[in-house]
Protein backbone atom coordinates (compact mmCIF):
# COMPACT_ATOMS: atom_id res chain seq x y z
CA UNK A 1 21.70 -2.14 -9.31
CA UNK A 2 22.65 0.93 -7.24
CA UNK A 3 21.44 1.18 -3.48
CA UNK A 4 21.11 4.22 -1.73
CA UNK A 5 21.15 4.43 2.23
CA UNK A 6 18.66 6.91 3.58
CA UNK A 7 16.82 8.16 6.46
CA UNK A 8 13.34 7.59 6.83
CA UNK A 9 11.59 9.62 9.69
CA UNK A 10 8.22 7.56 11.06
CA UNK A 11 6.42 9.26 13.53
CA UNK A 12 9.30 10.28 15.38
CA UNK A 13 12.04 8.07 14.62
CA UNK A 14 14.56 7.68 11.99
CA UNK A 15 15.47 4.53 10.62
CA UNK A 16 18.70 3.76 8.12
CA UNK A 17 17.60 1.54 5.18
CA UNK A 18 19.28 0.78 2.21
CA UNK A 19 16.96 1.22 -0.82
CA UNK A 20 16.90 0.74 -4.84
CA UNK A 21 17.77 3.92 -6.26
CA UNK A 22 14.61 3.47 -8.39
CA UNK A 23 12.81 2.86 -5.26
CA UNK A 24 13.62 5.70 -3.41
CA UNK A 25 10.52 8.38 -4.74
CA UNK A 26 8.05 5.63 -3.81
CA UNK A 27 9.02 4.75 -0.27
CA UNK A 28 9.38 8.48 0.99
CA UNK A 29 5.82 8.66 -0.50
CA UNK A 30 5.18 5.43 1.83
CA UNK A 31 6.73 7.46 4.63
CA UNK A 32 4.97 10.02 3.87
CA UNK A 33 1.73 8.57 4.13
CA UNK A 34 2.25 6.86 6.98
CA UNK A 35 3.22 10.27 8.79
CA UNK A 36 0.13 11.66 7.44
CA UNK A 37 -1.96 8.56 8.76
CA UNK A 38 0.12 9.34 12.14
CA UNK A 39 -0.95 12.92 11.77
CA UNK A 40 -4.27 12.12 11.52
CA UNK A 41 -4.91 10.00 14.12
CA UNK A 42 -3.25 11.61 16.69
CA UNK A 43 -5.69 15.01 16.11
CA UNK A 44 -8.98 12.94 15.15
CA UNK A 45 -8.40 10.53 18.88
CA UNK A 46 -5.97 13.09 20.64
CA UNK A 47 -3.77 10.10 20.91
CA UNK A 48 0.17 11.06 22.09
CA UNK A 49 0.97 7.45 22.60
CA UNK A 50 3.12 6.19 19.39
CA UNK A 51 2.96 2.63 20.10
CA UNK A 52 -0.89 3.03 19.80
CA UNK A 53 -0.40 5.28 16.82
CA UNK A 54 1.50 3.39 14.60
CA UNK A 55 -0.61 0.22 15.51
CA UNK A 56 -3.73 2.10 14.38
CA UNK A 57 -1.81 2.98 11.58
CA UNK A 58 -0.92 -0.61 10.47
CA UNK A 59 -4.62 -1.71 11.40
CA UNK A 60 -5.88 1.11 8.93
CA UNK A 61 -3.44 -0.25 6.35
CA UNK A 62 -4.03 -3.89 6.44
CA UNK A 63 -7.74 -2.86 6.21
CA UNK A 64 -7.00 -1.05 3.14
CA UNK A 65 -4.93 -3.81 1.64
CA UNK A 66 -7.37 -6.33 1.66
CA UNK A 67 -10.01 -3.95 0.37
CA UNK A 68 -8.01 -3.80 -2.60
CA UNK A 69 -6.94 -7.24 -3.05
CA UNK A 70 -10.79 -7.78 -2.96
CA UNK A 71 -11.46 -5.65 -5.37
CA UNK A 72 -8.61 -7.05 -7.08
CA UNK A 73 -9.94 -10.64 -7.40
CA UNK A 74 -13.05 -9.55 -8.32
CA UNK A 75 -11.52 -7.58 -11.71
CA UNK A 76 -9.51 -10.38 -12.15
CA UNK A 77 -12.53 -12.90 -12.36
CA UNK A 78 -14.10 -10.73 -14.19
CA UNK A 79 -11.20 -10.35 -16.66
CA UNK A 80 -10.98 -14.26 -16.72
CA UNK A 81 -14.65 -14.16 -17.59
CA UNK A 82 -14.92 -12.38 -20.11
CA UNK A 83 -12.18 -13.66 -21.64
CA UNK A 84 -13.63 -17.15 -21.45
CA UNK A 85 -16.71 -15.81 -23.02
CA UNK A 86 -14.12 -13.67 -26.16
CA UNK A 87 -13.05 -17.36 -26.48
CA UNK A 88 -15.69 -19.19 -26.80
CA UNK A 89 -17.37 -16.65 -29.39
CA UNK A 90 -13.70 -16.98 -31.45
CA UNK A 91 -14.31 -20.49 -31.11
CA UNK A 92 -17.51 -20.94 -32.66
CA UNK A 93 -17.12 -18.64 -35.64
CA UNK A 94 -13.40 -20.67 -36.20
């Protein structure tokens, strides 16, 4: 498994991590997002202050995550439903 060490700029800092080559697209694309959340912020509030960025930033995102975890139960119950249901039809015609 080959690691790469890179250079990822947040807000505006670098920070040195090591990374999984094959990991490498999709955590500049984190980055980028991130910066873009940064961007954001800072022209919607006029905020300069990147302690207060970046913690708006992480609010936004845990938000976000458990939106989607959420949503992902739900599909999953449904999934496990209608499953259930597949399986019980299958059953009675067996």
């Amino acid at each position: 498994m080959e690691t790469l060490s890179i250079r990822l700029k947040i807000g505006d800092r670098e920070y040195p991590m090591k990374v999984k080559a094959e990991d490498e697209a999709k955590i500049r694309h984190a980055g980028k997002l991130i910066n873009d959340k940064i961007k954001r912020y800072r022209e919607e509030f006029g905020l300069d202050d990147r302690q207060d960025l970046l913690a708006m930033v992480a609010f936004d995102s845990m938000v976000e995550s458990m939106e989607q975890n959420m949503i992902n139960a739900e599909d999953s119950e449904m999934i496990h439903s209608s499953v259930k249901r597949i399986n019980e039809q299958l059953n009675t015609l067996l």
